[in-house]
C-alpha atoms as a PDB file:
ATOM      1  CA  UNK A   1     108.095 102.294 135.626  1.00  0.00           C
ATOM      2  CA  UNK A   2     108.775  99.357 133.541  1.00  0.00           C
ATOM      3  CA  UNK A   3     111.767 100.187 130.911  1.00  0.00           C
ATOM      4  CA  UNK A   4     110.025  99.657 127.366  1.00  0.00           C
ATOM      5  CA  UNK A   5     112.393 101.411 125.687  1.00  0.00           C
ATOM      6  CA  UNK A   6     115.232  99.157 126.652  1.00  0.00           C
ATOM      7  CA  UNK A   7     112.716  96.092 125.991  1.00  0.00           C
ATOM      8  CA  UNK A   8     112.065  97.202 122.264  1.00  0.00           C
ATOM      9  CA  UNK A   9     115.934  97.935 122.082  1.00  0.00           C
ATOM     10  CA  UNK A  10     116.302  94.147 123.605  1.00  0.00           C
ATOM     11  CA  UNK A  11     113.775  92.874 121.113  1.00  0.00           C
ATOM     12  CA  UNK A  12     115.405  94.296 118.273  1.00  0.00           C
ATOM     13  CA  UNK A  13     118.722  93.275 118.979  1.00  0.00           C
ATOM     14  CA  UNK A  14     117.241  89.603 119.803  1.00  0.00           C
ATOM     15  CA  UNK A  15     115.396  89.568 115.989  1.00  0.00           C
ATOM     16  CA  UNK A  16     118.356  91.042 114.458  1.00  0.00           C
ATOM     17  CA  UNK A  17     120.187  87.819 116.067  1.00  0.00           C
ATOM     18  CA  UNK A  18     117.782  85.359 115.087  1.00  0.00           C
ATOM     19  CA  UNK A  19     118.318  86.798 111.580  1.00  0.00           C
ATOM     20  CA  UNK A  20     122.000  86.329 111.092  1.00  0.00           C
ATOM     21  CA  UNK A  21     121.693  83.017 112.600  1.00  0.00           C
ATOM     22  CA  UNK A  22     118.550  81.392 110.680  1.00  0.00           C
ATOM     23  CA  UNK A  23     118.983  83.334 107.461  1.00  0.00           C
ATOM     24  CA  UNK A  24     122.399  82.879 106.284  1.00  0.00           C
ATOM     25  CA  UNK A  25     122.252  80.725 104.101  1.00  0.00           C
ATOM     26  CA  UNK A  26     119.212  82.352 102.047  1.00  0.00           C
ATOM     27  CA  UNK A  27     120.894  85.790 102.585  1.00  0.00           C
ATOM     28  CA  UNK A  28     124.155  83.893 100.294  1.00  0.00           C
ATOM     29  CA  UNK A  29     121.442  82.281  98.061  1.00  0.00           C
ATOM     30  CA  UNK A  30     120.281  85.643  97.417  1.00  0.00           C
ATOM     31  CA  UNK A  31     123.093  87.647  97.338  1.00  0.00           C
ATOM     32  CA  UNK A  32     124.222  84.985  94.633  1.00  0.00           C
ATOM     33  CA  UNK A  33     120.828  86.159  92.490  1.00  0.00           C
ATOM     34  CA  UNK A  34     121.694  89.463  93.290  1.00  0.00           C
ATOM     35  CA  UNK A  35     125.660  89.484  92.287  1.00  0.00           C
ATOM     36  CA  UNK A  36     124.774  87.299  89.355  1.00  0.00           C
ATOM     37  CA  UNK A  37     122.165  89.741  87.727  1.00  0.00           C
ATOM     38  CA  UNK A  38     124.327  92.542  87.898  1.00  0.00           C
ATOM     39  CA  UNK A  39     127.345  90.689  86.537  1.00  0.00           C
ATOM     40  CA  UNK A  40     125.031  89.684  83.738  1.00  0.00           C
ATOM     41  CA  UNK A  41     124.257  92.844  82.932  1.00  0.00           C
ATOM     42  CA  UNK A  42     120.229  92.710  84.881  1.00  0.00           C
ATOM     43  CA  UNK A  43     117.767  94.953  86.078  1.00  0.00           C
ATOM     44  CA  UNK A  44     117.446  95.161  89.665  1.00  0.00           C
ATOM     45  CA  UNK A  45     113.695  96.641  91.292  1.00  0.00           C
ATOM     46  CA  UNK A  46     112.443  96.740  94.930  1.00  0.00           C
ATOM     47  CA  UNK A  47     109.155  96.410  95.629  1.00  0.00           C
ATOM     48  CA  UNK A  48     106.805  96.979  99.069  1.00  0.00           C
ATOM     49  CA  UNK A  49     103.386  98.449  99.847  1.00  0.00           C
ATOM     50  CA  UNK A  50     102.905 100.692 103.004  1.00  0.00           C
ATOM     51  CA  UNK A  51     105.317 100.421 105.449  1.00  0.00           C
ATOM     52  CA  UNK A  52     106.844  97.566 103.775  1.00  0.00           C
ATOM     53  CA  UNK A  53     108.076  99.925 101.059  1.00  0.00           C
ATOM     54  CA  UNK A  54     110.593 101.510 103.548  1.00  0.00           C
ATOM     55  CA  UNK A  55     112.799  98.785 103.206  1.00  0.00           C
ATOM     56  CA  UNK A  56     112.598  98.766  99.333  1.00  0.00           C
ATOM     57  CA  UNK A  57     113.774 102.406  99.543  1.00  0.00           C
ATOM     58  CA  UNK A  58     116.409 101.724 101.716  1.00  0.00           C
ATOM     59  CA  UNK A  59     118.359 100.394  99.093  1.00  0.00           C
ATOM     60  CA  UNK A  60     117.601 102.890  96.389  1.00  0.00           C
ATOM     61  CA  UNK A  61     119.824 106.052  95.376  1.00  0.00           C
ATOM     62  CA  UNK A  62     121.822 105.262  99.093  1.00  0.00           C
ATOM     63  CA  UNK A  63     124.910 106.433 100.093  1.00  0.00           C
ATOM     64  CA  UNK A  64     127.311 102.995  99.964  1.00  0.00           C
ATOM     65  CA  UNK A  65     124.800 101.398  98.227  1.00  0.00           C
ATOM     66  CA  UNK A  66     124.778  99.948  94.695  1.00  0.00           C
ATOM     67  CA  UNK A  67     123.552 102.673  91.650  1.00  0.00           C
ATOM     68  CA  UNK A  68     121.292  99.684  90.056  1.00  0.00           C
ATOM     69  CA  UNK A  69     118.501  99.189  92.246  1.00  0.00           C
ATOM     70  CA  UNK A  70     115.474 100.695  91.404  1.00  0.00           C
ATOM     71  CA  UNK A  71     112.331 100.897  93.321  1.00  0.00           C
ATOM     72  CA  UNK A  72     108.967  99.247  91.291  1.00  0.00           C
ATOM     73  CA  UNK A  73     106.508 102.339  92.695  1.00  0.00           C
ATOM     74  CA  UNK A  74     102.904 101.482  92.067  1.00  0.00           C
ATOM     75  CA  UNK A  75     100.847 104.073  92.668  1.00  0.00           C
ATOM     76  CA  UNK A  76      99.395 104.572  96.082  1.00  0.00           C
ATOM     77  CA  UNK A  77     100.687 101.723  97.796  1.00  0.00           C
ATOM     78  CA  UNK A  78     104.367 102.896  97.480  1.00  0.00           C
ATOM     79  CA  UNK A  79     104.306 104.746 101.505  1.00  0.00           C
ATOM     80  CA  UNK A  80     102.023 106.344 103.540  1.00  0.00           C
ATOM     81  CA  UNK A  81     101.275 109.384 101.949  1.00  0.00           C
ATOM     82  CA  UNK A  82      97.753 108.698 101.034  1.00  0.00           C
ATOM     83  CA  UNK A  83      94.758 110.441 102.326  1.00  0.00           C
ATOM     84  CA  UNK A  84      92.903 108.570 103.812  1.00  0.00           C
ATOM     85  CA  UNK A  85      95.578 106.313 104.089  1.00  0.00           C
ATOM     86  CA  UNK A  86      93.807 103.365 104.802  1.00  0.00           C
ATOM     87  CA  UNK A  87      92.970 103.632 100.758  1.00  0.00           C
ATOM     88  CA  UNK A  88      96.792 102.586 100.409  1.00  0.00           C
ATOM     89  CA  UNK A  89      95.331  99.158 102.006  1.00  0.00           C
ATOM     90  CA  UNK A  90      92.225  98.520 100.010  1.00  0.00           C
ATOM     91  CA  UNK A  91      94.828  99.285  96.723  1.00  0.00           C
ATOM     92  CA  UNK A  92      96.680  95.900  98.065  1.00  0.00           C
ATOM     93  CA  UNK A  93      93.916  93.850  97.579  1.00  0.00           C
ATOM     94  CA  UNK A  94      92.837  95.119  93.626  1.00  0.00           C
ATOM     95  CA  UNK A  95      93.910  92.784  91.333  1.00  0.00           C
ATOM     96  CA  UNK A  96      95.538  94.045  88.358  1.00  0.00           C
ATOM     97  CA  UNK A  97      97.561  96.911  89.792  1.00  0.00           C
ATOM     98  CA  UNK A  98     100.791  96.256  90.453  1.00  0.00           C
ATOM     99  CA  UNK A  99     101.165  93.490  87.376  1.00  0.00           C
ATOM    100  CA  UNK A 100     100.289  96.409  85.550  1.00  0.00           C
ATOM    101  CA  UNK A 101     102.929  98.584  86.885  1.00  0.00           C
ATOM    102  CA  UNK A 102     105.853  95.718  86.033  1.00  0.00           C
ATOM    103  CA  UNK A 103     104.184  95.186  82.577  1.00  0.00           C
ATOM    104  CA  UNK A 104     104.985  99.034  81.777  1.00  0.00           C
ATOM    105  CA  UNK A 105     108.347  98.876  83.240  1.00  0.00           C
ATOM    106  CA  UNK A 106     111.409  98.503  81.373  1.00  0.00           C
ATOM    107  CA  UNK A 107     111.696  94.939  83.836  1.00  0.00           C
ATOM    108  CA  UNK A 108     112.370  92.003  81.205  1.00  0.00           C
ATOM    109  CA  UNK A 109     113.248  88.061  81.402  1.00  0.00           C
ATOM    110  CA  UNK A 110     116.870  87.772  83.710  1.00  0.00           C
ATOM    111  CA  UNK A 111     116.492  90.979  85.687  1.00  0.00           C
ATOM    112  CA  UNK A 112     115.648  90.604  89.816  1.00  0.00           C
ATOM    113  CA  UNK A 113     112.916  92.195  91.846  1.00  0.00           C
ATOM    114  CA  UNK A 114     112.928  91.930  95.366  1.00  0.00           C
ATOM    115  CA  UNK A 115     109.354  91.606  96.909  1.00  0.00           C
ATOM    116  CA  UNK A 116     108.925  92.554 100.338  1.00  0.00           C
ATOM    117  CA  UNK A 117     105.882  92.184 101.797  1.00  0.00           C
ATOM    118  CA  UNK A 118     105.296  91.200 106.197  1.00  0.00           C
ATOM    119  CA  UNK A 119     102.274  88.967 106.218  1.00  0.00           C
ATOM    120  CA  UNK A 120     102.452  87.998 102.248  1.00  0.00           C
ATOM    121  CA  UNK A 121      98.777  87.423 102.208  1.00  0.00           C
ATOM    122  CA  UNK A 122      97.505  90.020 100.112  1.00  0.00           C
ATOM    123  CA  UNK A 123      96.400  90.236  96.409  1.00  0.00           C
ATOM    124  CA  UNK A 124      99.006  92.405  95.485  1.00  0.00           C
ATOM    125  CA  UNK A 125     102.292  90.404  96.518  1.00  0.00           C
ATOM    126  CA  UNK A 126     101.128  87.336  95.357  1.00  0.00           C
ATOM    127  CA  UNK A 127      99.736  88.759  92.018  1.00  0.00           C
ATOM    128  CA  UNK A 128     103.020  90.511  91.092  1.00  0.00           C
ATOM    129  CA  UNK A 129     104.948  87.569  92.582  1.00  0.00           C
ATOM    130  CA  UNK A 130     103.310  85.347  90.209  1.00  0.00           C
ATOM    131  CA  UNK A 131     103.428  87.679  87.047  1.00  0.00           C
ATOM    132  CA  UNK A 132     107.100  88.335  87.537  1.00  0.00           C
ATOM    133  CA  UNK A 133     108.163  84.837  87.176  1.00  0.00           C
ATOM    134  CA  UNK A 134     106.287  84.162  84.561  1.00  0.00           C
ATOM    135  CA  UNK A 135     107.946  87.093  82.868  1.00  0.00           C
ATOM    136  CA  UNK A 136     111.367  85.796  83.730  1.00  0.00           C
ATOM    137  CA  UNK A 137     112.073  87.658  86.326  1.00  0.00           C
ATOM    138  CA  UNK A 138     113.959  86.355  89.572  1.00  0.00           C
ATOM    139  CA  UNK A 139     111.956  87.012  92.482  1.00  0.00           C
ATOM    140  CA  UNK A 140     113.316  87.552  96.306  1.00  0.00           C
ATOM    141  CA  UNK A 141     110.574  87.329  99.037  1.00  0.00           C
ATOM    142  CA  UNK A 142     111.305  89.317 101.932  1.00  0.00           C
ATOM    143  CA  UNK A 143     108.068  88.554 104.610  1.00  0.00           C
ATOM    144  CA  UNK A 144     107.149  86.708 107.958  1.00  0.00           C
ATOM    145  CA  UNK A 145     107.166  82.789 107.710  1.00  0.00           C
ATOM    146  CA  UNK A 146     104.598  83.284 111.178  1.00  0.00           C
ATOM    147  CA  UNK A 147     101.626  84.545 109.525  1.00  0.00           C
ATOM    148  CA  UNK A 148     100.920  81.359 106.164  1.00  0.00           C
ATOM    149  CA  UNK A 149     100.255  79.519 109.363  1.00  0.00           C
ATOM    150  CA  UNK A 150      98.230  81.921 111.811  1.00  0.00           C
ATOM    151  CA  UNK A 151      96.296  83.855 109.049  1.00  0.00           C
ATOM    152  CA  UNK A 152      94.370  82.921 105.933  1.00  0.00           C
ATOM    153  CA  UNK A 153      95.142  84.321 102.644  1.00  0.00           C
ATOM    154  CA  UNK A 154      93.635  86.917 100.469  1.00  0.00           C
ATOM    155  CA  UNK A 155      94.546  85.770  97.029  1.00  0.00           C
ATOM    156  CA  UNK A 156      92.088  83.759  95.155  1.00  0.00           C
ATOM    157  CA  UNK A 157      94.967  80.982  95.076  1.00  0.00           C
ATOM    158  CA  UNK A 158      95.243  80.299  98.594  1.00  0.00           C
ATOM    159  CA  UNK A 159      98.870  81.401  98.327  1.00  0.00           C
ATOM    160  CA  UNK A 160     101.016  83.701 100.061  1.00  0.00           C
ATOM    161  CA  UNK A 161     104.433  85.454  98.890  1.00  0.00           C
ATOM    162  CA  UNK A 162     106.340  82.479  99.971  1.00  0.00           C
ATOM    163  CA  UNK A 163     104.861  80.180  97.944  1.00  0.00           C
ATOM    164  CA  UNK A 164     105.425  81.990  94.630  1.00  0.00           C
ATOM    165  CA  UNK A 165     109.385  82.857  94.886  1.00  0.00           C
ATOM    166  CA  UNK A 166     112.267  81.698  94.106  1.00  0.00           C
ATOM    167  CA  UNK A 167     114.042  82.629  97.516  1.00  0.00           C
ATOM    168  CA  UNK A 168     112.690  83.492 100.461  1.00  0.00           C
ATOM    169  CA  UNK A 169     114.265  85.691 103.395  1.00  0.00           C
ATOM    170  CA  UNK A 170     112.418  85.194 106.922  1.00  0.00           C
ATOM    171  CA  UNK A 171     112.477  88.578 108.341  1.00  0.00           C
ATOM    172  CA  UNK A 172     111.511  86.696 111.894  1.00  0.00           C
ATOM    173  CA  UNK A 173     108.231  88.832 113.241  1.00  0.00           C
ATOM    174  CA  UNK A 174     105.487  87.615 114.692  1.00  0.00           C
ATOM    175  CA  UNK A 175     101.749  87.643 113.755  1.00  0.00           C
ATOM    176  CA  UNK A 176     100.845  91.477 114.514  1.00  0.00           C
ATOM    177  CA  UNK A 177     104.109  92.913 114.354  1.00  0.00           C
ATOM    178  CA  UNK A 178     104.039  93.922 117.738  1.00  0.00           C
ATOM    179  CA  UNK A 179     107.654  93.321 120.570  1.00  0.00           C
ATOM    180  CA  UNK A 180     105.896  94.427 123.548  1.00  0.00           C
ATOM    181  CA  UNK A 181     102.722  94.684 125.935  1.00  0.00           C
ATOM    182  CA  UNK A 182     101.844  96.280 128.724  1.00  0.00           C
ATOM    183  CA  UNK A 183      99.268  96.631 131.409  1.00  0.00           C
ATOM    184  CA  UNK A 184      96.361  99.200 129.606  1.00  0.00           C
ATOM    185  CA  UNK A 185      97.715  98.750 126.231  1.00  0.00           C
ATOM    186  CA  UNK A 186      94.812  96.797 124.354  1.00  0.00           C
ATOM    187  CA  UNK A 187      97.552  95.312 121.432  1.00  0.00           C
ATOM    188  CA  UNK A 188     100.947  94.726 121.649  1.00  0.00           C
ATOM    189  CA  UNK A 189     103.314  97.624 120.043  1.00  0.00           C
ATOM    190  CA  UNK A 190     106.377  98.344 119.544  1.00  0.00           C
ATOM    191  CA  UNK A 191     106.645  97.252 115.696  1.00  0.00           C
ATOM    192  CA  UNK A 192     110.184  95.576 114.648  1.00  0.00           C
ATOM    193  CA  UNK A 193     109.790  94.747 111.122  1.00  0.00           C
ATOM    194  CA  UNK A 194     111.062  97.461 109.372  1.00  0.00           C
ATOM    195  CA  UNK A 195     114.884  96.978 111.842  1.00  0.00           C
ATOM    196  CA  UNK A 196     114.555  93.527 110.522  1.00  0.00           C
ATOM    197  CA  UNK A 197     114.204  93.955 107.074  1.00  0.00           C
ATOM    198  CA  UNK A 198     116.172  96.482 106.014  1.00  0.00           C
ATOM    199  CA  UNK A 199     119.075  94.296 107.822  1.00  0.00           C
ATOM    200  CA  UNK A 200     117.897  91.749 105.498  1.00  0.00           C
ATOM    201  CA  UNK A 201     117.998  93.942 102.277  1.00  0.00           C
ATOM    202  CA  UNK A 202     121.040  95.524 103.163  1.00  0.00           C
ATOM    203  CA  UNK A 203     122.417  92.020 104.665  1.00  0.00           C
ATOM    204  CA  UNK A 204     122.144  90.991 100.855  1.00  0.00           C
ATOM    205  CA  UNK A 205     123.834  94.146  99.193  1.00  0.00           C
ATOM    206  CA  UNK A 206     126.603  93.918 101.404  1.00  0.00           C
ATOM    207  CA  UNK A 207     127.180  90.332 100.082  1.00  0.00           C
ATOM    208  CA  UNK A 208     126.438  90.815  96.597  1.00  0.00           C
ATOM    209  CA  UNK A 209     129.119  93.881  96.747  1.00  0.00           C
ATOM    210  CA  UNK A 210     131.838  92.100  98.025  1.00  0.00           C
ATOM    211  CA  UNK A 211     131.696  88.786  96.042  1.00  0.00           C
ATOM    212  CA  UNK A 212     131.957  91.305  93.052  1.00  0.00           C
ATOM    213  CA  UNK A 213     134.160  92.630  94.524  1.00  0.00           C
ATOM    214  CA  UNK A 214     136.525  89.511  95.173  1.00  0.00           C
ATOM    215  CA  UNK A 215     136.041  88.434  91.278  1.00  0.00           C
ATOM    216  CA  UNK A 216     137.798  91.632  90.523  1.00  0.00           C
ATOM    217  CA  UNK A 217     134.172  93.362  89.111  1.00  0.00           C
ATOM    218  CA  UNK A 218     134.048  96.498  90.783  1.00  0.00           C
ATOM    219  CA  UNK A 219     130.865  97.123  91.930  1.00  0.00           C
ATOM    220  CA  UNK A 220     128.529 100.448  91.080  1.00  0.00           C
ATOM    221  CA  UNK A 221     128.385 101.931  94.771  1.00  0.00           C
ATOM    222  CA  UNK A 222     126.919 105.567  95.481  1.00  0.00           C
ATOM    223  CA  UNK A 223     129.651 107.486  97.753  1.00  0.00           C
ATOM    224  CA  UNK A 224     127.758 110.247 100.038  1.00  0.00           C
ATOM    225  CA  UNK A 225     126.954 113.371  98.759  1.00  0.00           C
ATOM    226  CA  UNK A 226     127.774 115.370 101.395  1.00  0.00           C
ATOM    227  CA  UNK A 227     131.563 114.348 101.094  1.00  0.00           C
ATOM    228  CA  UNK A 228     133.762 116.200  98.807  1.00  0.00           C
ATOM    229  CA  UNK A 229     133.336 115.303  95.063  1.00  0.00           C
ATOM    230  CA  UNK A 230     130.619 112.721  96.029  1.00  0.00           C
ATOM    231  CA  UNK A 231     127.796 114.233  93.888  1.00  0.00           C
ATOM    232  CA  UNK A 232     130.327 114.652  90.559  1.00  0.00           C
ATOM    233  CA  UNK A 233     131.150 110.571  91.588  1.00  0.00           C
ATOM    234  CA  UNK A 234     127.462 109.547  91.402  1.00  0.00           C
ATOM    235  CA  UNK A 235     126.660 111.600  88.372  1.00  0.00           C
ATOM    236  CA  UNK A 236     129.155 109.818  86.702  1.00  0.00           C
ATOM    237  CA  UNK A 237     128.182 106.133  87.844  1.00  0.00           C
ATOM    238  CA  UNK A 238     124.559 106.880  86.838  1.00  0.00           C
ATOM    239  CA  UNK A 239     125.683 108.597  83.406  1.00  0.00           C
ATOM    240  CA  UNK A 240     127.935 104.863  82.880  1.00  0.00           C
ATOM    241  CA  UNK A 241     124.846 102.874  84.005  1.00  0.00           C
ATOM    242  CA  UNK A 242     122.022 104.403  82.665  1.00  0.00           C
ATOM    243  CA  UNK A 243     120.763 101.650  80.446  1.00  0.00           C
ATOM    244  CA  UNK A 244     120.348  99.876  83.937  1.00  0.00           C
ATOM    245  CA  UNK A 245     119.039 103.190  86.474  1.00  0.00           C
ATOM    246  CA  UNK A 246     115.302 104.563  86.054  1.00  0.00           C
ATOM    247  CA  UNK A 247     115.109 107.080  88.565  1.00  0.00           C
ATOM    248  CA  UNK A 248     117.500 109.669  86.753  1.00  0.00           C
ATOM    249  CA  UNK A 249     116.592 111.439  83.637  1.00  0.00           C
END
């Protein structure tokens, strides 16, 4: 019996490597956005459709993480929870949706939105890409520099995420998202993308937090609310931040 589990766990670790390594420099480049816009007084978003959007929410209302990042939620496309949930795939490739999302958020010129999408090919990424800068907006790229190159895109431009942000974090997967094969098994499995880019997202927190940090700026961070006095802390942050927090009312 062939030990997949260690394999993925092998895989994983191996990605999460390739990351630190090959990355660093755009993780600094975009914890610099990142540190900036919240020194500046910014909006922060996260964006990602499907499983993509796991990452986005990994850094919203967290436990050590900071109170101003907000998560852009179109509708349908933000999860899983569709039925049938292949409709939450067609919704990527509408034009129209997600610009129209950002257009009715508070998001103005100087705030961030991180954009996380694996294969960057769709409508939707590209679209909202696009409409975000023109709006002002800073725009992160979190996606797969593998598939521009194995896989045709399905925007009208040609383009793919990449192409349309102003920094762009490699989160190191291959075409099909797949670590592992085995005899029987018709497609490689064993998905890694989500381990990769949350490290990614959380990569550039981490940064962002302790350059503020270092300039003296202390930095809006949740504490846990299942430590003592940890729910009254958080109330308070979002209370002080509110102008800046869109998931509270």
């Amino acid at each position: 019996m062939s030990d997949l589990a260690g394999q993925y766990i092998d895989a994983a670790i191996s990605l999460l490597a390739r990351v630190r390594d090959e990355e660093s420099g755009n993780i600094r480049r975009a914890a610099d956005a990142l540190a900036r816009t919240v020194r500046d007084g910014g909006r922060i978003f996260a964006f990602g459709a499907g499983h993509s959007s796991l990452a986005a929410q990994d850094v919203v209302y967290r436990a050590g993480g900071l109170v101003l990042m907000n998560l852009l939620a179109v509708p349908g496309v933000t999860g899983v929870d569709l039925v049938p949930a292949h409709l939450g795939s067609a919704l990527e490739r509408v034009s129209g949706l997600a610009t129209t999302v950002l257009d009715a958020s508070p998001a103005r010129s100087g705030d961030l939105l991180f954009l996380i999408s694996l294969s960057g090919r769709q409508v939707m990424p590209v679209e909202l890409a696009m409409h975000a800068r023109e709006r002002g907006l800073t725009v992160i790229g979190v996606t797969s520099l593998a598939y521009p190159s194995a896989v045709t895109s399905g925007h009208p431009s040609g383009s793919f995420l990449k192409d349309q942000c102003d920094i762009v974090l490699d989160n190191k997967i291959a075409v099909g998202d797949g670590e592992l094969t085995a005899p029987g098994a018709d497609t490689t499995f064993g998905p890694a993308s989500t381990i990769t880019t949350v490290a990614l997202m959380q990569s550039v927190v981490a940064e962002a937090v302790g350059r503020l940090a270092g300039e003296g700026l202390a930095p809006p961070l949740f504490r846990s609310g299942n430590v003592d006095g940890g729910m009254d802390w958080n109330a308070k942050l979002m209370a002080e931040h509110r102008d800046r927090v869109f998931y509270t009312f």
